[in-house]
PDB file of N, CA and C in Angstrom:
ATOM      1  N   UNK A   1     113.232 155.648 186.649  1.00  0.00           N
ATOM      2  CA  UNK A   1     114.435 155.265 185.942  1.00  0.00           C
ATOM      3  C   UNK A   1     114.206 155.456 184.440  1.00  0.00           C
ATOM      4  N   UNK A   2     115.120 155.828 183.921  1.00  0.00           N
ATOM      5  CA  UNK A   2     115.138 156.575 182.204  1.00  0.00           C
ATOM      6  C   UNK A   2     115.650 155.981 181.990  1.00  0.00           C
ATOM      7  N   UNK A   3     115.318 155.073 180.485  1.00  0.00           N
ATOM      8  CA  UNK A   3     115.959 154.355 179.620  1.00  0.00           C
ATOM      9  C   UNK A   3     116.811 154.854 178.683  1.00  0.00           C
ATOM     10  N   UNK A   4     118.300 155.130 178.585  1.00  0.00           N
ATOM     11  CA  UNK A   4     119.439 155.570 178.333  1.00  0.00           C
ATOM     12  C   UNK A   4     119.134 155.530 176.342  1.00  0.00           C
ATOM     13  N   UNK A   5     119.282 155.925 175.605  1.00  0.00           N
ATOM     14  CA  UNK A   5     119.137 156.215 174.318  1.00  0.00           C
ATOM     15  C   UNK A   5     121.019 155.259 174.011  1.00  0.00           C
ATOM     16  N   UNK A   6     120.873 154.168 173.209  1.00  0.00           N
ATOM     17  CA  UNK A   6     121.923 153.765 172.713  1.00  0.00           C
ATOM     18  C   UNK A   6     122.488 154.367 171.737  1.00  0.00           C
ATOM     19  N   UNK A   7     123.994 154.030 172.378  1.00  0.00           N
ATOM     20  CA  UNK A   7     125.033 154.591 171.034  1.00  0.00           C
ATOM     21  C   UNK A   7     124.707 154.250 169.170  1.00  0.00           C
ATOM     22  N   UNK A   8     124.035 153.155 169.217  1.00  0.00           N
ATOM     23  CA  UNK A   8     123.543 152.672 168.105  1.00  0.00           C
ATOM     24  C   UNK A   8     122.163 152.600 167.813  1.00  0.00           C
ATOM     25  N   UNK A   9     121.135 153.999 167.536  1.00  0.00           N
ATOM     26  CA  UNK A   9     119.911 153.768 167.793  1.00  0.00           C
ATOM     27  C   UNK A   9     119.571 153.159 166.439  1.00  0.00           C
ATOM     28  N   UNK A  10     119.673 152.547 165.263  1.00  0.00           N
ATOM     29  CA  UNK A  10     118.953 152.013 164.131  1.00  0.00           C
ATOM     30  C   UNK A  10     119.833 150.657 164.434  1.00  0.00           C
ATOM     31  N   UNK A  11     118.682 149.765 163.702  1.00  0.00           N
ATOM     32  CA  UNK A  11     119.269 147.648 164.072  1.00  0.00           C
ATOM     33  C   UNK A  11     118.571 147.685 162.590  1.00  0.00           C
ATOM     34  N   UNK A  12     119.251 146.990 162.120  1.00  0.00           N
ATOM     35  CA  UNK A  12     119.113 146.121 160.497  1.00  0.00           C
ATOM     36  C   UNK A  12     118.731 144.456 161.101  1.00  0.00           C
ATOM     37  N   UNK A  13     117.659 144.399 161.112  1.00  0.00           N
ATOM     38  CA  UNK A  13     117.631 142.538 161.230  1.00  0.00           C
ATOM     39  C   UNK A  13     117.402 141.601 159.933  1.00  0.00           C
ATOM     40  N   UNK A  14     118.423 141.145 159.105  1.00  0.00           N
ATOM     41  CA  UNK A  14     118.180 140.195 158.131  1.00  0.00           C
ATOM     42  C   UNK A  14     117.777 138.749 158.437  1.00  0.00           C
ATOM     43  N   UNK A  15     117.312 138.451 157.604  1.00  0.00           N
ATOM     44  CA  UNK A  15     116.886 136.661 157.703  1.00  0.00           C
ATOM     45  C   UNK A  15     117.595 136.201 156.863  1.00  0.00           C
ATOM     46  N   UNK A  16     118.397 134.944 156.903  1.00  0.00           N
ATOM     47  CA  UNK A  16     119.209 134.391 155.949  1.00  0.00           C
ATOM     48  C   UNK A  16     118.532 132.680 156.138  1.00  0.00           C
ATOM     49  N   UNK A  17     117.449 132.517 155.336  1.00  0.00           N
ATOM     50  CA  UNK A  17     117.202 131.137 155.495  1.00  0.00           C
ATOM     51  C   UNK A  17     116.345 131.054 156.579  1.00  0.00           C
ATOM     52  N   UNK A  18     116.793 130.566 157.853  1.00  0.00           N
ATOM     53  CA  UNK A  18     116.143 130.285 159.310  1.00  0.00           C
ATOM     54  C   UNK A  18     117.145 131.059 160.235  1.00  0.00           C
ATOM     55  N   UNK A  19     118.234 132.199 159.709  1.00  0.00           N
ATOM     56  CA  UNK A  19     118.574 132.510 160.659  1.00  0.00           C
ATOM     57  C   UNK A  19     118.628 133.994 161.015  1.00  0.00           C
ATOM     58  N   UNK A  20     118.511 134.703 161.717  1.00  0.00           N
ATOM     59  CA  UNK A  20     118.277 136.116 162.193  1.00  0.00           C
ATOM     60  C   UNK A  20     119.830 136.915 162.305  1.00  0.00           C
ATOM     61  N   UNK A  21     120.532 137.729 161.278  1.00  0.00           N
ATOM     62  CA  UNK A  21     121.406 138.596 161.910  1.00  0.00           C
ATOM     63  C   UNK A  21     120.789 139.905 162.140  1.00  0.00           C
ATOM     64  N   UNK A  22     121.692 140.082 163.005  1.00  0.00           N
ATOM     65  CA  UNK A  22     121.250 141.844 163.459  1.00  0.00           C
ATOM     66  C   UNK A  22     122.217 142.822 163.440  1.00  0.00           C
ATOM     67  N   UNK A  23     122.510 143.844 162.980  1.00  0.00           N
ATOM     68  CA  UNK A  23     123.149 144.519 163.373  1.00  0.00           C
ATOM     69  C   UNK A  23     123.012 146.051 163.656  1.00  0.00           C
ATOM     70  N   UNK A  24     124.059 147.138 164.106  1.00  0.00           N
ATOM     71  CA  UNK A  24     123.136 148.425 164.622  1.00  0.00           C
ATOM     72  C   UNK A  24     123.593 149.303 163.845  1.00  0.00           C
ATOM     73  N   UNK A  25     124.192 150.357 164.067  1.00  0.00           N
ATOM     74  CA  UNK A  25     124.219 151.810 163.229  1.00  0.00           C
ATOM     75  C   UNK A  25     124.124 152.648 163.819  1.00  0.00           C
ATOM     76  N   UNK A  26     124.669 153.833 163.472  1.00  0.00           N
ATOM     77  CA  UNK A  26     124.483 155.086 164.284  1.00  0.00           C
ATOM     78  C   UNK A  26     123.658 155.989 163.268  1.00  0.00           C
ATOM     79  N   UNK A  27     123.272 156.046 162.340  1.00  0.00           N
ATOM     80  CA  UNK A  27     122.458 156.723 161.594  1.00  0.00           C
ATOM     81  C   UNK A  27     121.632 156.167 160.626  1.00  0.00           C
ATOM     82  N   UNK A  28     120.263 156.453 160.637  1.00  0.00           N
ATOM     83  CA  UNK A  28     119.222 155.998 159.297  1.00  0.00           C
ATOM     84  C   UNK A  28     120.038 155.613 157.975  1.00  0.00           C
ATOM     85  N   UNK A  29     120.807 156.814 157.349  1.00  0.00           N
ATOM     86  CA  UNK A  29     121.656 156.430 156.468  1.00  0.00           C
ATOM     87  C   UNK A  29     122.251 155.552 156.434  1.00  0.00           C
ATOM     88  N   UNK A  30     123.328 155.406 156.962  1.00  0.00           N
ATOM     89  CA  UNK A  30     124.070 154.312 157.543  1.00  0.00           C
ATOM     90  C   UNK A  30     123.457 152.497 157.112  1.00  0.00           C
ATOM     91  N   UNK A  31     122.393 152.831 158.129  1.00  0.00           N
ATOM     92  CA  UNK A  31     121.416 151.260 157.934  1.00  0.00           C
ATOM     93  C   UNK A  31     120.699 151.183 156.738  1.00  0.00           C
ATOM     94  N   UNK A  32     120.443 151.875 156.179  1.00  0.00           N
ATOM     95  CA  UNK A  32     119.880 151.500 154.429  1.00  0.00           C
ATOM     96  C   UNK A  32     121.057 151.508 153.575  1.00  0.00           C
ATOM     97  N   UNK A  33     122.107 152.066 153.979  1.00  0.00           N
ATOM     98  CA  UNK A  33     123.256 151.686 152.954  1.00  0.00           C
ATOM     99  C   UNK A  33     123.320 150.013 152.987  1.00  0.00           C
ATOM    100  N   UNK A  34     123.178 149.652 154.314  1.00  0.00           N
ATOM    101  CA  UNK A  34     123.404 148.234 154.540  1.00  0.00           C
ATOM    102  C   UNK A  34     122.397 147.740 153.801  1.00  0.00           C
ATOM    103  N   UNK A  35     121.510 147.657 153.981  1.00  0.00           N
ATOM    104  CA  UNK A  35     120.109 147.563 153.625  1.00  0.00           C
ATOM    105  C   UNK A  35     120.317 147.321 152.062  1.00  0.00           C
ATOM    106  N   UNK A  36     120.536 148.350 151.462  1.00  0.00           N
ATOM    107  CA  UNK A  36     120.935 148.338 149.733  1.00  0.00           C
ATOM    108  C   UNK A  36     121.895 147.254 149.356  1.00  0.00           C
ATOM    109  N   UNK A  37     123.493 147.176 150.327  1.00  0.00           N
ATOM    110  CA  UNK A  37     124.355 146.005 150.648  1.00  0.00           C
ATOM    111  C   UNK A  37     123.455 144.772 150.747  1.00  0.00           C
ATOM    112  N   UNK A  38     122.724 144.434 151.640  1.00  0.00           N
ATOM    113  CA  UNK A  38     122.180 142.941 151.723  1.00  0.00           C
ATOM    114  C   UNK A  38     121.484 142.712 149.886  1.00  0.00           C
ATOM    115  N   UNK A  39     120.398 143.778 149.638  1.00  0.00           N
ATOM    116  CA  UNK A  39     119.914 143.359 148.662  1.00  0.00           C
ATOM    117  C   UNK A  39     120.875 143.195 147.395  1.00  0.00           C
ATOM    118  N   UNK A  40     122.227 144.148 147.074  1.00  0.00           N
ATOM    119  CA  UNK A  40     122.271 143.845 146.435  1.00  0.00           C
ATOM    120  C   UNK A  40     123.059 142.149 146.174  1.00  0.00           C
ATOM    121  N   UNK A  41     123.814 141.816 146.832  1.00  0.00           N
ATOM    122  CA  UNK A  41     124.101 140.535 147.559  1.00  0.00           C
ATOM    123  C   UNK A  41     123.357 139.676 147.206  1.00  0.00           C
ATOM    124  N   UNK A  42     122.019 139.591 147.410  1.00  0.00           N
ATOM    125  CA  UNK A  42     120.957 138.674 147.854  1.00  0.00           C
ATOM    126  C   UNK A  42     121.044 138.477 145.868  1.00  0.00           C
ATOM    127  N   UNK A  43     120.871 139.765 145.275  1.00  0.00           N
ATOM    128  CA  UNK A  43     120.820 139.674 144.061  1.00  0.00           C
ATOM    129  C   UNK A  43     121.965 139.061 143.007  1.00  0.00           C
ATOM    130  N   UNK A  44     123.326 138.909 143.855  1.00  0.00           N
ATOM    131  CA  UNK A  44     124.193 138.297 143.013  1.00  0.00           C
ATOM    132  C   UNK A  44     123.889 136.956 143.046  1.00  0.00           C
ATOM    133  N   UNK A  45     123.516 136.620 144.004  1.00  0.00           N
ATOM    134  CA  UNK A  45     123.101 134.958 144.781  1.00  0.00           C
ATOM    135  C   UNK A  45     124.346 134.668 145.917  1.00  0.00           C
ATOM    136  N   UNK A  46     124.983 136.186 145.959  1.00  0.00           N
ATOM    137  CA  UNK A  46     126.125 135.778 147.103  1.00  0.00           C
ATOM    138  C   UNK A  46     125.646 135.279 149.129  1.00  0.00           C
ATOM    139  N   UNK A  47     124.153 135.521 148.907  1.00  0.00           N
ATOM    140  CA  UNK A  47     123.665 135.359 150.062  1.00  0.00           C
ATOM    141  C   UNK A  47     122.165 134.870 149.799  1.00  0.00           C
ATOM    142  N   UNK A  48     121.399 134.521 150.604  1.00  0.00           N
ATOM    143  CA  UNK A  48     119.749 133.776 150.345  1.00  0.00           C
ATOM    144  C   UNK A  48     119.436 134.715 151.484  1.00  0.00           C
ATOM    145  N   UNK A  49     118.431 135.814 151.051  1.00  0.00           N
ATOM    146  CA  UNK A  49     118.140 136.619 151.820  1.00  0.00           C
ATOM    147  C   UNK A  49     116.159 136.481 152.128  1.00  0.00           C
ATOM    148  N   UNK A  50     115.678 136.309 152.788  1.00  0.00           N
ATOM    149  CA  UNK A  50     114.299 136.237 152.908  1.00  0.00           C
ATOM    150  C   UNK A  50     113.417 137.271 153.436  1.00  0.00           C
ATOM    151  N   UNK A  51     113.886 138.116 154.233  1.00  0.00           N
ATOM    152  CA  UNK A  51     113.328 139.060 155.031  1.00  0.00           C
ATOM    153  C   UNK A  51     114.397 140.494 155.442  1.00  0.00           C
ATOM    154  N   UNK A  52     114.079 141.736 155.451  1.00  0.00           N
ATOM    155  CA  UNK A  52     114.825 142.508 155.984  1.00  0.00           C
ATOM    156  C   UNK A  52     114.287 143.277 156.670  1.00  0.00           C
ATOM    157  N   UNK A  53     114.425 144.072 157.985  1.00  0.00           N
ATOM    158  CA  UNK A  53     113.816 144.960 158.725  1.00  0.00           C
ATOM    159  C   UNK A  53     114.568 146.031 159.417  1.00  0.00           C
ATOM    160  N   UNK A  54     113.999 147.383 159.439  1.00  0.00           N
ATOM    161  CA  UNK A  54     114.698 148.297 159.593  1.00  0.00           C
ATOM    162  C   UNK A  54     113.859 148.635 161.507  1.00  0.00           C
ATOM    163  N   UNK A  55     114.769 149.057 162.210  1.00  0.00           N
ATOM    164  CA  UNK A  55     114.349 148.866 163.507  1.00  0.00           C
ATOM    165  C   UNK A  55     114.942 150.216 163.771  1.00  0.00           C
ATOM    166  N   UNK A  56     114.378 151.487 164.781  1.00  0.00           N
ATOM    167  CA  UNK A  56     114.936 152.495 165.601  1.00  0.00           C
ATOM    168  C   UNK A  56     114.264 152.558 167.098  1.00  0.00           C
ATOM    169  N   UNK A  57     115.387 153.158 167.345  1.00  0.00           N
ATOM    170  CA  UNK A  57     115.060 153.103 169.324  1.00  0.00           C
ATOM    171  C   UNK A  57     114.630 154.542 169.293  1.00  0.00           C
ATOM    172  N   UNK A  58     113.156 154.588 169.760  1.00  0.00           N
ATOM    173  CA  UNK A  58     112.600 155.818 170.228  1.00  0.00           C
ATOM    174  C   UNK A  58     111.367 155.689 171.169  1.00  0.00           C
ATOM    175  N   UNK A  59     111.596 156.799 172.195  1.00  0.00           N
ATOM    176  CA  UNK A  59     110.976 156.716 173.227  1.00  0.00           C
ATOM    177  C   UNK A  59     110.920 155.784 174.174  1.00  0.00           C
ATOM    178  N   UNK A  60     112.065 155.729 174.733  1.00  0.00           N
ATOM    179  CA  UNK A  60     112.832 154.228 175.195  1.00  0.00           C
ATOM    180  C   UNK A  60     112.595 152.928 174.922  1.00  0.00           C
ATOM    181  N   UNK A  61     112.227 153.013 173.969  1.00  0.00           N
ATOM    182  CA  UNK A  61     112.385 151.090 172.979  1.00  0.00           C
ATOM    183  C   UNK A  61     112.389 151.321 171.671  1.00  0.00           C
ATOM    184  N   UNK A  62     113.172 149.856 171.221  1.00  0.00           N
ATOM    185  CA  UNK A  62     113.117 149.340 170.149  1.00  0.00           C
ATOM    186  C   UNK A  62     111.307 149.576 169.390  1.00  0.00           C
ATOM    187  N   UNK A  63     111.724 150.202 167.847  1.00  0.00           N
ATOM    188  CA  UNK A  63     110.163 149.919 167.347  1.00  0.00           C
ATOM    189  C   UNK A  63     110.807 149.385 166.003  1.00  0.00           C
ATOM    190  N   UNK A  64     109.505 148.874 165.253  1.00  0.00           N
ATOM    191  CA  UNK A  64     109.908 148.498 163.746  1.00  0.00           C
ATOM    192  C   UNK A  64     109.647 149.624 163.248  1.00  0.00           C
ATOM    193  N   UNK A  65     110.736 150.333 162.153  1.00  0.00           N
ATOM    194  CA  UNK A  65     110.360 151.690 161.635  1.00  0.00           C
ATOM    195  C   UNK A  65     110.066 151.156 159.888  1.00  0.00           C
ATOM    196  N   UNK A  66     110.431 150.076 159.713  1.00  0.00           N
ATOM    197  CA  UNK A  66     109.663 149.282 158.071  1.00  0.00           C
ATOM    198  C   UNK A  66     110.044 147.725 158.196  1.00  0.00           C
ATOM    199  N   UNK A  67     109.298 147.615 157.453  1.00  0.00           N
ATOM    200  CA  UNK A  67     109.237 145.897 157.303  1.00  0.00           C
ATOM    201  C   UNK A  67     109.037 145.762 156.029  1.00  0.00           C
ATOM    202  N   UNK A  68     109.769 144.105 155.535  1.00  0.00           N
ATOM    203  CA  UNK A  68     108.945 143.509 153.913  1.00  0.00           C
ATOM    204  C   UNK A  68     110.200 144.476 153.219  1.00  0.00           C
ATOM    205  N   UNK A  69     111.217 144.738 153.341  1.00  0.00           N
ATOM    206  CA  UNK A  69     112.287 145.373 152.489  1.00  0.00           C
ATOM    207  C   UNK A  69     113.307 144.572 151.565  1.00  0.00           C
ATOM    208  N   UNK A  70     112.636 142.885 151.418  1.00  0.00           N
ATOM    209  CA  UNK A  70     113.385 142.138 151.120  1.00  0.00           C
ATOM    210  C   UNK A  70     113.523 142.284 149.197  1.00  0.00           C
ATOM    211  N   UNK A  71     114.698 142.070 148.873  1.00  0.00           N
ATOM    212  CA  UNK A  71     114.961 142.077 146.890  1.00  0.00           C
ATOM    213  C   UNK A  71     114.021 141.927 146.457  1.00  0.00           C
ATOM    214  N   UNK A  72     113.314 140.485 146.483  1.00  0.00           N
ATOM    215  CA  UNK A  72     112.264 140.655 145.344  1.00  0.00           C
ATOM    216  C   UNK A  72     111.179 141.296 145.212  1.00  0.00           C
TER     217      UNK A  72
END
């Protein structure tokens, strides 16, 4: 059985405090635009951002493709 390649292969996981959002993307681009979005955010003080991680699905799973991407 082959593990199907998702419509959304890149996941953005932010930390806000104690809590984990995630969301997906259909292209690398795409998810660092977000990525640039959280930080700059984090930098107005419109959000408390602690952690950011960039995630792609290859070779049928989820891997971390960077970590530690947080503003400061």
């Amino acid at each position: 059985m082959t593990t199907q390649r998702p419509r959304k292969p890149w996941r953005v996981v932010s930390v806000h405090r104690d809590e984990k959002l995630q969301e997906e993307f259909t292209s690398e681009r795409a998810a660092y635009d977000h990525v640039i979005e959280q930080r700059q955010k984090a930098q107005e003080g419109a959000i408390t951002l602690t952690d950011i991680q960039v995630h792609n699905w290859e070779d049928g799973r989820w891997g971390l493709f960077e970590d530690g991407l947080n503003y400061a």
